[in-house]
PDB file of N, CA and C in Angstrom:
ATOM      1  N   UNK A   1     -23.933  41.001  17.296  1.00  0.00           N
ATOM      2  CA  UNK A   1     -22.714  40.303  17.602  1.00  0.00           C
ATOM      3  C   UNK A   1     -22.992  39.063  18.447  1.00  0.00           C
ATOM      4  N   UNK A   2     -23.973  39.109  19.220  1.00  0.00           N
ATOM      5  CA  UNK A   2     -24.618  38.357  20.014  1.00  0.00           C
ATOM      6  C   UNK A   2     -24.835  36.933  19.424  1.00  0.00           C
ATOM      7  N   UNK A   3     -25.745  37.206  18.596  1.00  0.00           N
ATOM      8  CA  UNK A   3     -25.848  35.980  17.113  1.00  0.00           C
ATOM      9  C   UNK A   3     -24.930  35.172  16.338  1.00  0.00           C
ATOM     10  N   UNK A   4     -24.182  35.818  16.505  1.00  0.00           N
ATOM     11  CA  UNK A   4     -23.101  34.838  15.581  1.00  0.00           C
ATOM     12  C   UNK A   4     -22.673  33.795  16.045  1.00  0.00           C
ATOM     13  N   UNK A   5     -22.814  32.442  15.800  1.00  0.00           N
ATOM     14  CA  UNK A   5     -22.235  31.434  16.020  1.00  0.00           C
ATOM     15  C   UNK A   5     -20.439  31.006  15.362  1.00  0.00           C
ATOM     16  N   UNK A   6     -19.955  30.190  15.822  1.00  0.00           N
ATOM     17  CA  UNK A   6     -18.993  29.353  14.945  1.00  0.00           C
ATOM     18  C   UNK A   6     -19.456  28.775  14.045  1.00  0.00           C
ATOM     19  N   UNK A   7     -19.125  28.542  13.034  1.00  0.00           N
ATOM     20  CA  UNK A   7     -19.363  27.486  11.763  1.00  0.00           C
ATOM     21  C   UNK A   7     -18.284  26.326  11.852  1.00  0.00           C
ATOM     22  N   UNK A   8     -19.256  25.612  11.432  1.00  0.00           N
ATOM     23  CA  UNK A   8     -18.285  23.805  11.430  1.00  0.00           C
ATOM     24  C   UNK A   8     -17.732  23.306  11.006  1.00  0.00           C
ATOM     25  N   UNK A   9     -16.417  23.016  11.579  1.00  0.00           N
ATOM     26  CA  UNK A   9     -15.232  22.986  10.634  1.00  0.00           C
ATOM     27  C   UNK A   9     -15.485  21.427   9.863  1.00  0.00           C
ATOM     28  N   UNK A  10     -14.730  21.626   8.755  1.00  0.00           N
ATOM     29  CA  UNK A  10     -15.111  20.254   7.708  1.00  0.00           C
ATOM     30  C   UNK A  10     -13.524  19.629   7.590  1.00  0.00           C
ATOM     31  N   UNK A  11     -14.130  18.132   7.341  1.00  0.00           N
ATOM     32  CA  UNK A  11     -12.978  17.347   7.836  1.00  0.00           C
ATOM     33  C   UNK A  11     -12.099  16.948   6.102  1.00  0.00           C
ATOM     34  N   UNK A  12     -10.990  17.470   6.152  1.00  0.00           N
ATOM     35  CA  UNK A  12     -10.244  17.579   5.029  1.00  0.00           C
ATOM     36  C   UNK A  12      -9.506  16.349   4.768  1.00  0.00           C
ATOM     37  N   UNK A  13      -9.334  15.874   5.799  1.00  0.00           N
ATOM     38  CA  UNK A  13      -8.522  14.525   5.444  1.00  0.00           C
ATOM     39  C   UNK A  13      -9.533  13.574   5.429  1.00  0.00           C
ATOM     40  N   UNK A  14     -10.702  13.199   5.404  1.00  0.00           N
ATOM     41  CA  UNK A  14     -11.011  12.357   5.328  1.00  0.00           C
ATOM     42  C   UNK A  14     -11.427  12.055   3.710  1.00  0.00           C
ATOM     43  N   UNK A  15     -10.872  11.204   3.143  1.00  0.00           N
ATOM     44  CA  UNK A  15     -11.406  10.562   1.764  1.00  0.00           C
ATOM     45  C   UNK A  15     -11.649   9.484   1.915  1.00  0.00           C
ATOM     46  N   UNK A  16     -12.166   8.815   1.771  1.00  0.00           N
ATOM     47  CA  UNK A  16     -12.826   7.492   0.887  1.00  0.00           C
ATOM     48  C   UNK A  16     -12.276   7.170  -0.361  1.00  0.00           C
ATOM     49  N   UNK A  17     -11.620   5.912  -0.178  1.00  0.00           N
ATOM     50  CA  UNK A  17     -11.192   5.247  -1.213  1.00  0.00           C
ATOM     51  C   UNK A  17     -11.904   3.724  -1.473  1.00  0.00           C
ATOM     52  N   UNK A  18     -12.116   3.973  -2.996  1.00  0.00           N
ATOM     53  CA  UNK A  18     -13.031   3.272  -3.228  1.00  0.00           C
ATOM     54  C   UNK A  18     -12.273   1.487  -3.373  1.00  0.00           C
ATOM     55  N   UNK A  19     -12.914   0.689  -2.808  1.00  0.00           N
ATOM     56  CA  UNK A  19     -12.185  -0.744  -2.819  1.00  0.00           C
ATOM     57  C   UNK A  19     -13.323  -1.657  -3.790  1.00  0.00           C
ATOM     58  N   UNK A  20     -12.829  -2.247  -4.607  1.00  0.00           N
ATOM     59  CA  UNK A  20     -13.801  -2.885  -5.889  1.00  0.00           C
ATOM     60  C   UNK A  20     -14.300  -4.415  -4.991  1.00  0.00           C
ATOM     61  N   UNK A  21     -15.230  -5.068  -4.998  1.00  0.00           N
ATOM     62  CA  UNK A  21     -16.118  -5.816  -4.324  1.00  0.00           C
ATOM     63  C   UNK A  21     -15.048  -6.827  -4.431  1.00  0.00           C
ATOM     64  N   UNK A  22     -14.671  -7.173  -5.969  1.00  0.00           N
ATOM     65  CA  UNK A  22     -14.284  -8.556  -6.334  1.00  0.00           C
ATOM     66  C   UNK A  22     -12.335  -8.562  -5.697  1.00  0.00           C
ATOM     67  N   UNK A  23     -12.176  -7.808  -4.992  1.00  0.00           N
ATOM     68  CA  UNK A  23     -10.541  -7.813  -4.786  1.00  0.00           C
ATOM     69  C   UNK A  23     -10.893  -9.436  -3.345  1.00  0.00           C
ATOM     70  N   UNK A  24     -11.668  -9.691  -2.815  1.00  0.00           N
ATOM     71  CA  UNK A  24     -12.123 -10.345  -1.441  1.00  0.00           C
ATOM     72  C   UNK A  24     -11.886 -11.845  -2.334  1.00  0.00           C
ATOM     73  N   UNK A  25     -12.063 -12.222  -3.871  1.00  0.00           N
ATOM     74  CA  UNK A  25     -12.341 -13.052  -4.390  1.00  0.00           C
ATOM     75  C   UNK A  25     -11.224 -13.417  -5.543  1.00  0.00           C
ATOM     76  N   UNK A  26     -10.100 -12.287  -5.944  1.00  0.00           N
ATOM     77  CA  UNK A  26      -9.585 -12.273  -7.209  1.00  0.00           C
ATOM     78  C   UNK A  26      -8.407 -12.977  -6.738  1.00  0.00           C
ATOM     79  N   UNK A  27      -7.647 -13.530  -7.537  1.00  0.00           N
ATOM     80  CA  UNK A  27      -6.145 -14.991  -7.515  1.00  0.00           C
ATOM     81  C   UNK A  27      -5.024 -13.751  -8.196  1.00  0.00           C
ATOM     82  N   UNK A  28      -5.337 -12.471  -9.323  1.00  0.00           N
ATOM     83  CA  UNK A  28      -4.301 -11.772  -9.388  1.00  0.00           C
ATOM     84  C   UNK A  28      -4.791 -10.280  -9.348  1.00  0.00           C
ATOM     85  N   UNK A  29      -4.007  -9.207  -9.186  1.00  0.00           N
ATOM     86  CA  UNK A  29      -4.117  -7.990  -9.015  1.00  0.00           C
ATOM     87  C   UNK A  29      -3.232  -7.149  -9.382  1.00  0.00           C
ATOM     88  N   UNK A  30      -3.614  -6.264 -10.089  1.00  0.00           N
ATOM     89  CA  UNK A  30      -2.632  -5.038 -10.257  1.00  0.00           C
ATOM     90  C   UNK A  30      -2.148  -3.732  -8.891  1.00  0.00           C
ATOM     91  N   UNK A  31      -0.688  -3.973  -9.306  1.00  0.00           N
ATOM     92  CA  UNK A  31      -0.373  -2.932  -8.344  1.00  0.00           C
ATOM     93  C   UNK A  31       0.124  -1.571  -8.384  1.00  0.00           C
ATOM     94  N   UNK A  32      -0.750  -0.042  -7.842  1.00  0.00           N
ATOM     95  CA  UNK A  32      -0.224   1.071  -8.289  1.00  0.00           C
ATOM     96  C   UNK A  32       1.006   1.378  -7.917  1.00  0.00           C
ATOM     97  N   UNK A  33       1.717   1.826  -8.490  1.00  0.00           N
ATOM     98  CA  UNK A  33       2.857   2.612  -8.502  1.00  0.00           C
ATOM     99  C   UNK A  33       2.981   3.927  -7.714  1.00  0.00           C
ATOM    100  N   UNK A  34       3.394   4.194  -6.467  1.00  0.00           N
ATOM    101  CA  UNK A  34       3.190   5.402  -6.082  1.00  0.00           C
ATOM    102  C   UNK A  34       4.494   5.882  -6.088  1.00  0.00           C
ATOM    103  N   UNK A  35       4.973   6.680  -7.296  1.00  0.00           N
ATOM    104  CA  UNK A  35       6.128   7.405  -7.377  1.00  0.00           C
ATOM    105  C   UNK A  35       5.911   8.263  -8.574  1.00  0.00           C
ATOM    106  N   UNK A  36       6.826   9.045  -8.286  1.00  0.00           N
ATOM    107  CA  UNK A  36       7.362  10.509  -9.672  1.00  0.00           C
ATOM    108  C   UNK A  36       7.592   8.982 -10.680  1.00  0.00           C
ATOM    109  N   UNK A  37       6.081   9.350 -11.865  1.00  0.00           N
ATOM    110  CA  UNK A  37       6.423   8.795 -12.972  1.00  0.00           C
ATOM    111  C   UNK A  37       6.678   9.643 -14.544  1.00  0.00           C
ATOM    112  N   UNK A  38       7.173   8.548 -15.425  1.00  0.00           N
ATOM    113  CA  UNK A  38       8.057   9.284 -16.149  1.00  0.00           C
ATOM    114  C   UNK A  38       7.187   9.593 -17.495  1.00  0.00           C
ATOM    115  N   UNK A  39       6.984   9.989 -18.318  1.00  0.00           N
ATOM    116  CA  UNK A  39       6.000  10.239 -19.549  1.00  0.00           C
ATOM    117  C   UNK A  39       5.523   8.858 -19.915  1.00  0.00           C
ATOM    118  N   UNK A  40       4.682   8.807 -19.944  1.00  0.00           N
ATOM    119  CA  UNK A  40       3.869   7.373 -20.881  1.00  0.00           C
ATOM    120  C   UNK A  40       4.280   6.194 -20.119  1.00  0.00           C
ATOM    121  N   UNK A  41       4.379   6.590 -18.955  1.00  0.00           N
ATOM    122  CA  UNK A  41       4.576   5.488 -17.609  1.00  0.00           C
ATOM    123  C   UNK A  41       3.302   4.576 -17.316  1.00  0.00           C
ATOM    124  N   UNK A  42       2.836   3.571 -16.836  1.00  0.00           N
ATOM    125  CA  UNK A  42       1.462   3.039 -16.630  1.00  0.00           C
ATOM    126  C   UNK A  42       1.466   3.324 -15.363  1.00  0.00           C
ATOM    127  N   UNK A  43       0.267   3.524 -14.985  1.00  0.00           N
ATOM    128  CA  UNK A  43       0.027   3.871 -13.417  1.00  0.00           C
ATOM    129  C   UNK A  43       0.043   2.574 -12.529  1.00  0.00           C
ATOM    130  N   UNK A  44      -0.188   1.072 -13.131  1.00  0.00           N
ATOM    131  CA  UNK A  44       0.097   0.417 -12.301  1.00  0.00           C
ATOM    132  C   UNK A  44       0.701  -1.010 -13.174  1.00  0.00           C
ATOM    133  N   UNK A  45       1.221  -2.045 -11.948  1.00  0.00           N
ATOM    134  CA  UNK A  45       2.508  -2.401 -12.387  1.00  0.00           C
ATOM    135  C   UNK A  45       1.778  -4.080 -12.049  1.00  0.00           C
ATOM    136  N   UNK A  46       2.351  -4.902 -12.960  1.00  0.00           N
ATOM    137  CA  UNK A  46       1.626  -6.073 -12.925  1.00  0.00           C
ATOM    138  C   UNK A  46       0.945  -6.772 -13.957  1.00  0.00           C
ATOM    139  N   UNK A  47       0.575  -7.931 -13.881  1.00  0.00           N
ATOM    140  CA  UNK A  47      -0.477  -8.524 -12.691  1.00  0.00           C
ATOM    141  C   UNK A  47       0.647  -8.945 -11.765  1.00  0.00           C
ATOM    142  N   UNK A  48       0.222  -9.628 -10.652  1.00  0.00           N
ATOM    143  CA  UNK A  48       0.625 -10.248  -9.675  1.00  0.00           C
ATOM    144  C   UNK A  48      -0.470 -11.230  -8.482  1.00  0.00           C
ATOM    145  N   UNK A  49       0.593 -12.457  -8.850  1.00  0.00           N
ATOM    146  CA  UNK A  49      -0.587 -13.638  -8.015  1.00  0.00           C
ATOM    147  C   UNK A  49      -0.531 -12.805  -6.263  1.00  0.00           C
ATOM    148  N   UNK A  50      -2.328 -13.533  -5.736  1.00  0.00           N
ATOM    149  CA  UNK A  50      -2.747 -12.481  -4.620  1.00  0.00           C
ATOM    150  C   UNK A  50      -2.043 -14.442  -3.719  1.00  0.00           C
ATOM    151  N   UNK A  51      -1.163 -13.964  -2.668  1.00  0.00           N
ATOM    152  CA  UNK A  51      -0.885 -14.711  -1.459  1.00  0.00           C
ATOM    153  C   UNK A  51      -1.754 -15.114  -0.344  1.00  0.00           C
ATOM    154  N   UNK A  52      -1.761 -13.817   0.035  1.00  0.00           N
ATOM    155  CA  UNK A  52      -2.584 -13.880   1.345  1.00  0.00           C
ATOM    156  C   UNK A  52      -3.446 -12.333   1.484  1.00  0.00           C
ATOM    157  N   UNK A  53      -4.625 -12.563   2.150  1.00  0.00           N
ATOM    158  CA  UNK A  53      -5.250 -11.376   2.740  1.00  0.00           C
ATOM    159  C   UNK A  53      -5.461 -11.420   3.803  1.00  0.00           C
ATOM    160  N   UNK A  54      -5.268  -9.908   4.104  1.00  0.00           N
ATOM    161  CA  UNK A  54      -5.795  -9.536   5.622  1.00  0.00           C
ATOM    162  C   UNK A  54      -6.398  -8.617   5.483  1.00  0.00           C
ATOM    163  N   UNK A  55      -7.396  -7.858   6.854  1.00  0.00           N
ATOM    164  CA  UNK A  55      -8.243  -6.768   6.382  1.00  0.00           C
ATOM    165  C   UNK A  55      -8.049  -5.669   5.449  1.00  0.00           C
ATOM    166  N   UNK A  56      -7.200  -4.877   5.634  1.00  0.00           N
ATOM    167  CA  UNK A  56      -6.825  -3.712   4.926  1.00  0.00           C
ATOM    168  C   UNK A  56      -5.554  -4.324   4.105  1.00  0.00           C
ATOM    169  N   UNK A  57      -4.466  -5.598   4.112  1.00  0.00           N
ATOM    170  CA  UNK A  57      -3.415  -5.711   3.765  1.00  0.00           C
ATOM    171  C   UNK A  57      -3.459  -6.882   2.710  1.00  0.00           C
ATOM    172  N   UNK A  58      -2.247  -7.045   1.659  1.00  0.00           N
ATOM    173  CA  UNK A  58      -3.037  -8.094   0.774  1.00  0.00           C
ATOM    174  C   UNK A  58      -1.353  -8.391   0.317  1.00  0.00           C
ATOM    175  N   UNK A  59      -0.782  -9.576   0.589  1.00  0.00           N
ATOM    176  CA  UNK A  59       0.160 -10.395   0.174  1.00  0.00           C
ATOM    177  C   UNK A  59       0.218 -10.411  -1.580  1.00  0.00           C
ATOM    178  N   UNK A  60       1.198  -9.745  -1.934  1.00  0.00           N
ATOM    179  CA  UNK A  60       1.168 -10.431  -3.208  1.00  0.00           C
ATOM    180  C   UNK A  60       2.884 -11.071  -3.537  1.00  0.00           C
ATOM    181  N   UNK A  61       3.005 -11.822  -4.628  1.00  0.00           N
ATOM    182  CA  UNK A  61       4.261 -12.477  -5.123  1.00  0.00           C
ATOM    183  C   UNK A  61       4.562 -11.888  -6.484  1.00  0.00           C
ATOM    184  N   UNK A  62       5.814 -11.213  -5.991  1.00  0.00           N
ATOM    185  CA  UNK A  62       6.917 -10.261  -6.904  1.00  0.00           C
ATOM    186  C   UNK A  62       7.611 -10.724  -7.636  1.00  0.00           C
ATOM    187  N   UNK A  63       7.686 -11.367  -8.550  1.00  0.00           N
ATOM    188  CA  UNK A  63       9.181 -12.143  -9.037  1.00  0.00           C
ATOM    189  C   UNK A  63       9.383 -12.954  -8.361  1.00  0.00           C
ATOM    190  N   UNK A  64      10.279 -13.345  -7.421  1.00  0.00           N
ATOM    191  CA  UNK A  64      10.606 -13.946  -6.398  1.00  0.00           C
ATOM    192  C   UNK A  64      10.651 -13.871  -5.162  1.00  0.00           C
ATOM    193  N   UNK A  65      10.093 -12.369  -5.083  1.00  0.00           N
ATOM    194  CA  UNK A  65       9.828 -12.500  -2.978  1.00  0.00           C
ATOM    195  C   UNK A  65       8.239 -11.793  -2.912  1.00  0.00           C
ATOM    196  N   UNK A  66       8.192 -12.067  -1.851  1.00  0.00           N
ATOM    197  CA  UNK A  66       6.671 -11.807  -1.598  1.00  0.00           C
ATOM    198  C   UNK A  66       6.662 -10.123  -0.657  1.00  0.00           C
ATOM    199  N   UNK A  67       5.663  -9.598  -0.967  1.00  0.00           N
ATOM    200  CA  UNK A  67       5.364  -8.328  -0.791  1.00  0.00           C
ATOM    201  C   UNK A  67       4.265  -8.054   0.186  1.00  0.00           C
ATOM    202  N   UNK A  68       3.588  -6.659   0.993  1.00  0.00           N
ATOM    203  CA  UNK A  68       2.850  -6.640   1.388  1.00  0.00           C
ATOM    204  C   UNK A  68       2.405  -4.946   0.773  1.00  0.00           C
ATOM    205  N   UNK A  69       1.303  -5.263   0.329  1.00  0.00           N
ATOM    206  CA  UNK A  69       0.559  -3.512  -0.058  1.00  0.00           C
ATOM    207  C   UNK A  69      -0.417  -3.573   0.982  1.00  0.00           C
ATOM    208  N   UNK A  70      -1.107  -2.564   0.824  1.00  0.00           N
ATOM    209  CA  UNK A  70      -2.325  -2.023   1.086  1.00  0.00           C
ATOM    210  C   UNK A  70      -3.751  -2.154  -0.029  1.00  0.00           C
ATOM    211  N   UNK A  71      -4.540  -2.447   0.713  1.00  0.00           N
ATOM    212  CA  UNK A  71      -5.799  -2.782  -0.428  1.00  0.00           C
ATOM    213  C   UNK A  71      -6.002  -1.371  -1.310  1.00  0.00           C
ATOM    214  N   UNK A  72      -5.737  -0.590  -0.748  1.00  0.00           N
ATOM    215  CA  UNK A  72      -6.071   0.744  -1.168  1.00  0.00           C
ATOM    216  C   UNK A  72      -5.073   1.134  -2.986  1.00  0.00           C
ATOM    217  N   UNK A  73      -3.968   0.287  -2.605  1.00  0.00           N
ATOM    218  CA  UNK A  73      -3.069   0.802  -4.091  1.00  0.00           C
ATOM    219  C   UNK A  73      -3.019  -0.499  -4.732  1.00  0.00           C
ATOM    220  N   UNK A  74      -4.100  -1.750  -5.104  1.00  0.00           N
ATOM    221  CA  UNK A  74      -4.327  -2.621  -5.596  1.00  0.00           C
ATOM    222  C   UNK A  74      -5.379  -2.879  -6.670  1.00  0.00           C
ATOM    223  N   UNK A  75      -5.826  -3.133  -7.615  1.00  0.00           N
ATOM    224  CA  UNK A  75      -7.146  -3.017  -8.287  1.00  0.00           C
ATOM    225  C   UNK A  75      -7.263  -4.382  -8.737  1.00  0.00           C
ATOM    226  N   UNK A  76      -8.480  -5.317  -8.995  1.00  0.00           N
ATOM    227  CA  UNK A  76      -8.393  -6.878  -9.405  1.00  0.00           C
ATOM    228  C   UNK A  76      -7.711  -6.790 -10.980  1.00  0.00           C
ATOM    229  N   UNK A  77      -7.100  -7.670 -11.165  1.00  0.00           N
ATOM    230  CA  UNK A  77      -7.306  -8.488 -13.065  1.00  0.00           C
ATOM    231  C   UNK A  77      -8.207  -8.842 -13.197  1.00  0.00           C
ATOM    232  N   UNK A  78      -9.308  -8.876 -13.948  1.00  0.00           N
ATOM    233  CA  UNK A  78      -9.551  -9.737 -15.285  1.00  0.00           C
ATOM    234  C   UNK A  78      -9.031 -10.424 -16.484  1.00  0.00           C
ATOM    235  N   UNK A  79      -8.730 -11.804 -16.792  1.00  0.00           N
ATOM    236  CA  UNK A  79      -7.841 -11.901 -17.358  1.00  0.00           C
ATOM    237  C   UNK A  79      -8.671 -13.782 -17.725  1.00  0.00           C
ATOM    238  N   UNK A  80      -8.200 -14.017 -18.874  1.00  0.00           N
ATOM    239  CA  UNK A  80      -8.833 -15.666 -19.520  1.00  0.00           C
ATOM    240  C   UNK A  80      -8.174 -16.304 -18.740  1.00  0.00           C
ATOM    241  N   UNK A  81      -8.598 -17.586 -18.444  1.00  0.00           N
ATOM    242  CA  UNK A  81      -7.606 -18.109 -17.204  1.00  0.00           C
ATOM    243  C   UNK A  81      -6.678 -18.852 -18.326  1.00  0.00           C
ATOM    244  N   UNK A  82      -6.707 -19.156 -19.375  1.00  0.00           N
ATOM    245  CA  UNK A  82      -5.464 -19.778 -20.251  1.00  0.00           C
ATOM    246  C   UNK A  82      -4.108 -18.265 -20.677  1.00  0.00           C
ATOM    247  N   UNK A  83      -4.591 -17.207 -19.993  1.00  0.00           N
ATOM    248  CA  UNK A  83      -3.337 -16.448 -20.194  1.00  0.00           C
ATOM    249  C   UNK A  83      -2.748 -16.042 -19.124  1.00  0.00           C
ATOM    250  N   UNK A  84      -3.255 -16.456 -18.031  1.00  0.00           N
ATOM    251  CA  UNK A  84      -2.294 -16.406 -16.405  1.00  0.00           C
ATOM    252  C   UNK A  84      -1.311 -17.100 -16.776  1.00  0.00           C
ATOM    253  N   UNK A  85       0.001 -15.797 -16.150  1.00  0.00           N
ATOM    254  CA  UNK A  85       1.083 -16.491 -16.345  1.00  0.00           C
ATOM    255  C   UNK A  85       2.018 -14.931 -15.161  1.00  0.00           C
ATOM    256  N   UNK A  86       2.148 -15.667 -13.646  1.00  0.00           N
ATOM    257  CA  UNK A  86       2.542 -14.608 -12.953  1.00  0.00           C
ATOM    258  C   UNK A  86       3.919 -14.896 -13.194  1.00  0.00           C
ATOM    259  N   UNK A  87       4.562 -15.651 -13.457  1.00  0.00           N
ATOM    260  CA  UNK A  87       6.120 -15.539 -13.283  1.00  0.00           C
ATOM    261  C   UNK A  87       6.578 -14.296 -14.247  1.00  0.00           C
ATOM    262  N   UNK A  88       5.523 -13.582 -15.250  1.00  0.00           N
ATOM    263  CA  UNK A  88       6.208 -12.570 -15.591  1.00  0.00           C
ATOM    264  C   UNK A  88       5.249 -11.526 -15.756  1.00  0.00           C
ATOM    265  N   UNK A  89       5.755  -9.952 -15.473  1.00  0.00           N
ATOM    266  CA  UNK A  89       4.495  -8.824 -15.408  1.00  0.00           C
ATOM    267  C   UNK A  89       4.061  -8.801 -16.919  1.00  0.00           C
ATOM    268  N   UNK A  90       2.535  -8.201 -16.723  1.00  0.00           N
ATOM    269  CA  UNK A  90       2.127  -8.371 -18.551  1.00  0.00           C
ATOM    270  C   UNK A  90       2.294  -6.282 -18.852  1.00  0.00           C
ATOM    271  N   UNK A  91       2.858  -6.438 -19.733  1.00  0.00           N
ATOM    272  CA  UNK A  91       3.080  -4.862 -20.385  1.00  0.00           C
ATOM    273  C   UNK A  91       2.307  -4.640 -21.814  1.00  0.00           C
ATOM    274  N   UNK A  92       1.295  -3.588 -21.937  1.00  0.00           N
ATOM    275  CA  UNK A  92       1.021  -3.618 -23.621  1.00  0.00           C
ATOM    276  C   UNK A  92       1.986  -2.647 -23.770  1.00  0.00           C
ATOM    277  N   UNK A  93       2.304  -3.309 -25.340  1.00  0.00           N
ATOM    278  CA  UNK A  93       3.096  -2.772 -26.126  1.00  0.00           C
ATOM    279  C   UNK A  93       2.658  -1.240 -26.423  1.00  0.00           C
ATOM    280  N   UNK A  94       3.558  -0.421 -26.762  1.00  0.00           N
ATOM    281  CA  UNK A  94       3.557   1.130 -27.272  1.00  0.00           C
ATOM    282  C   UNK A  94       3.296   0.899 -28.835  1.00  0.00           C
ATOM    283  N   UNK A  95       2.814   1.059 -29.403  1.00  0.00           N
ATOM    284  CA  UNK A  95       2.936   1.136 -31.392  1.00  0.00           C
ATOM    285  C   UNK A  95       2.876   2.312 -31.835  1.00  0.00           C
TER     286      UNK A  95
END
């Protein structure tokens, strides 16, 4: 009984979320959706031109007002630069 130590508790909340290199460099970004979505919903919503950054926080422009996320629910575009066009979100079609 003497012997027995405690064992070490492990830290449950900590995750790591992974942030893609090129978000420090990208002009648009997709943004996740964090809500009850509905069947054949896209997980994230966009593109959207990037405003401003700050460490963890990243300005983007909504339609017409400007927003603030978190880097964490953002992922870059790739996209030809002759098909940027933020004044409207890009959706693929269902067929």
């Amino acid at each position: 009984m003497r012997n027995l130590r405690p064992v070490a508790t492990s830290s449950l909340g900590r995750t790591t979320v992974f942030v893609h290199p090129e978000l420090s460099k990208c002009i648009h970004v997709f943004l996740r959706h964090d809500a009850l979505r509905k069947p054949l919903q896209t997980l994230y919503d966009g593109p959207f031109a990037v405003v401003k950054r700050v460490t963890k926080l990243i300005n983007l422009q909504r339609q017409s007002k400007e927003i603030c996320a978190s880097i964490d629910r953002v992922k870059p575009t790739f996209m030809l630069s002759d098909t940027i066009d933020s004044s409207k979100p890009y959706f693929i079609p269902i067929s």
